[in-house]
Protein backbone atom coordinates (compact mmCIF):
# COMPACT_ATOMS: atom_id res chain seq x y z
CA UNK A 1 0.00 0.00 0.00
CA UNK A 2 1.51 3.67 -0.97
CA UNK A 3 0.08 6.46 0.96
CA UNK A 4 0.16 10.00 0.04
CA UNK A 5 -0.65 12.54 3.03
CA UNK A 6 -1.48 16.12 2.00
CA UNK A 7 -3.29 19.13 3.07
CA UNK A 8 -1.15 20.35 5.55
CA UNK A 9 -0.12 24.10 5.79
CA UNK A 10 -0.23 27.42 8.09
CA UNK A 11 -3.21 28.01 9.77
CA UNK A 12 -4.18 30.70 12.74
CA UNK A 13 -5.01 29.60 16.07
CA UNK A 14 -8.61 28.20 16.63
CA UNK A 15 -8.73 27.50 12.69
CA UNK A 16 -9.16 24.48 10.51
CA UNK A 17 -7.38 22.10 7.81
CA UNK A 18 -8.42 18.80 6.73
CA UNK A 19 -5.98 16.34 6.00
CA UNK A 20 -6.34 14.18 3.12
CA UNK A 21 -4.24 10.68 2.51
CA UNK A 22 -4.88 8.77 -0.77
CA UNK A 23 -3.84 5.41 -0.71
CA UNK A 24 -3.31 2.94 -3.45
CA UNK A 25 -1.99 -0.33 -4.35
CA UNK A 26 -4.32 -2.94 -2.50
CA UNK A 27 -7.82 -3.09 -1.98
CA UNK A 28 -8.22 -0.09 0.48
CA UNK A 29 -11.62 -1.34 2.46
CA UNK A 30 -8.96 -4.43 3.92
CA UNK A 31 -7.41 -2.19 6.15
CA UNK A 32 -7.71 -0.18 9.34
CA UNK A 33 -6.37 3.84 8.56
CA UNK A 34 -4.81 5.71 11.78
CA UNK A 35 -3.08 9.30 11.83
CA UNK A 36 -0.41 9.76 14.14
CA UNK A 37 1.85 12.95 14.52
CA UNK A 38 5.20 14.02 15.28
CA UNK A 39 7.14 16.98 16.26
CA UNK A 40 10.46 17.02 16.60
CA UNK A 41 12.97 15.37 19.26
CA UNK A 42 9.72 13.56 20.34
CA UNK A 43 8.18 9.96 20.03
CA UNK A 44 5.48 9.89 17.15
CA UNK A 45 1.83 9.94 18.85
CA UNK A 46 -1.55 8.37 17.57
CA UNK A 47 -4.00 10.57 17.11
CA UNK A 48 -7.13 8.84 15.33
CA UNK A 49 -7.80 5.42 13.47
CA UNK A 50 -10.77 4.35 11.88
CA UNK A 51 -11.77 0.60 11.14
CA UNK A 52 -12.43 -0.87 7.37
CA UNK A 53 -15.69 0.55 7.32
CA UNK A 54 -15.60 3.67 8.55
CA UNK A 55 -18.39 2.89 11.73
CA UNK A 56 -15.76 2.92 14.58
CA UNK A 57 -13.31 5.95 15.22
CA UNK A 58 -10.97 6.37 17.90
CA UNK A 59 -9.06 9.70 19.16
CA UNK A 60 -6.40 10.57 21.36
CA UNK A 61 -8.06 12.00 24.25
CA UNK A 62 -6.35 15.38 23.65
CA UNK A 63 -8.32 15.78 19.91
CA UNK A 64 -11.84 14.61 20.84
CA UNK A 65 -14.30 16.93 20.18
CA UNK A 66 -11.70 19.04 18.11
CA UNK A 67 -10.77 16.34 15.18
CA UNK A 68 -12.34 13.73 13.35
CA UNK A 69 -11.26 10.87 11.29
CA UNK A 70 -13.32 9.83 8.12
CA UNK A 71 -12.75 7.86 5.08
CA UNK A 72 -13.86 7.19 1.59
CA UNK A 73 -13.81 4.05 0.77
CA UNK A 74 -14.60 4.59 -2.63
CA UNK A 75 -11.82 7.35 -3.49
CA UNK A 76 -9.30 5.18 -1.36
CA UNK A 77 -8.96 7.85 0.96
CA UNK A 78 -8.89 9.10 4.27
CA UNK A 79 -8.94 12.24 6.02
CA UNK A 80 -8.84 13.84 9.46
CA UNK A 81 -10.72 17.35 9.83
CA UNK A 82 -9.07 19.47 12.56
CA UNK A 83 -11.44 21.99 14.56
CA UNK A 84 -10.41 24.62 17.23
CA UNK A 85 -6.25 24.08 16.55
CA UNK A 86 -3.98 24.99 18.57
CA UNK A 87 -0.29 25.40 18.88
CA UNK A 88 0.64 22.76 20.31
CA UNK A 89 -1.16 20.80 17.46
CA UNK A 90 1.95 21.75 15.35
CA UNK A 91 3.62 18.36 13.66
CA UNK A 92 4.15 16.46 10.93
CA UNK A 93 0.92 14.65 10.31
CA UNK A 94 1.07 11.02 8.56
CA UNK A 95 -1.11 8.71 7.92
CA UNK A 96 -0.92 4.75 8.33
CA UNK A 97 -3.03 1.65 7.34
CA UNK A 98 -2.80 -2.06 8.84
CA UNK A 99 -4.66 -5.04 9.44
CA UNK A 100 -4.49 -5.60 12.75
CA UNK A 101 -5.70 -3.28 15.74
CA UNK A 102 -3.03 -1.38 17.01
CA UNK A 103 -0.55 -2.28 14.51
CA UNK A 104 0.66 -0.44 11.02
CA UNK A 105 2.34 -1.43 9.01
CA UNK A 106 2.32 1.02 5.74
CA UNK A 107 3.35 5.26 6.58
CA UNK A 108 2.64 8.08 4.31
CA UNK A 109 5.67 10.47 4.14
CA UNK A 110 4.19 13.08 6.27
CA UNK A 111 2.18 16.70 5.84
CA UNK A 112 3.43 19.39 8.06
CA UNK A 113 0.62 21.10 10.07
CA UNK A 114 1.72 24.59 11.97
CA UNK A 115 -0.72 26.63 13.85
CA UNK A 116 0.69 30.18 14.50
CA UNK A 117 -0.71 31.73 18.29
């Protein structure tokens, strides 16, 4: 599976961006999609995942009820919309896919998200 993250950019305090991360290569409804972050001289984080279907989501408890994690099975794609950001939601964004729960095993390269104060 190839993954291509993208929608990152500068945004204000308190605005919004909506990642998007086409995937291709294998059948995309086989696999669980997740977006994790990373900023640097720190451990990557998770931030959502979604199952195969799209009916369960899951969010780091410092993004719920600011982000949410959606896909389109159809356009092979996934996305995470980001609400109310905040500086310290500054990172390199990528996404992920796997088959198992908890575990990835495909990475996009990365979108970098900055959120000026």
């Amino acid at each position: 599976v190839q993954l291509q993250a993208y929608g990152g950019g500068l945004v204000q305090s308190g605005g919004s961006l909506r990642l998007s991360c086409a995937a291709s290569g294998r059948t995309f409804n086989n696999y669980r999609m997740g977006w994790f972050r990373q900023i640097p001289e720190k451990e990557r984080e998770f931030v959502a995942a979604i199952s195969r279907n799209g009916a369960n989501t899951y969010y780091a408890d410092f993004v719920k009820g600011r982000f949410t994690i959606s896909r389109d099975n159809a356009k092979n794609t996934v996305y995470l919309h980001m609400n109310s950001l905040i500086s310290e939601d500054t990172a390199v964004y990528y996404c992920a896919s796997g088959t198992q729960v908890g575990s990835y095993d495909y990475w996009g390269q990365g979108t970098q998200v900055t959120v000026s104060s």
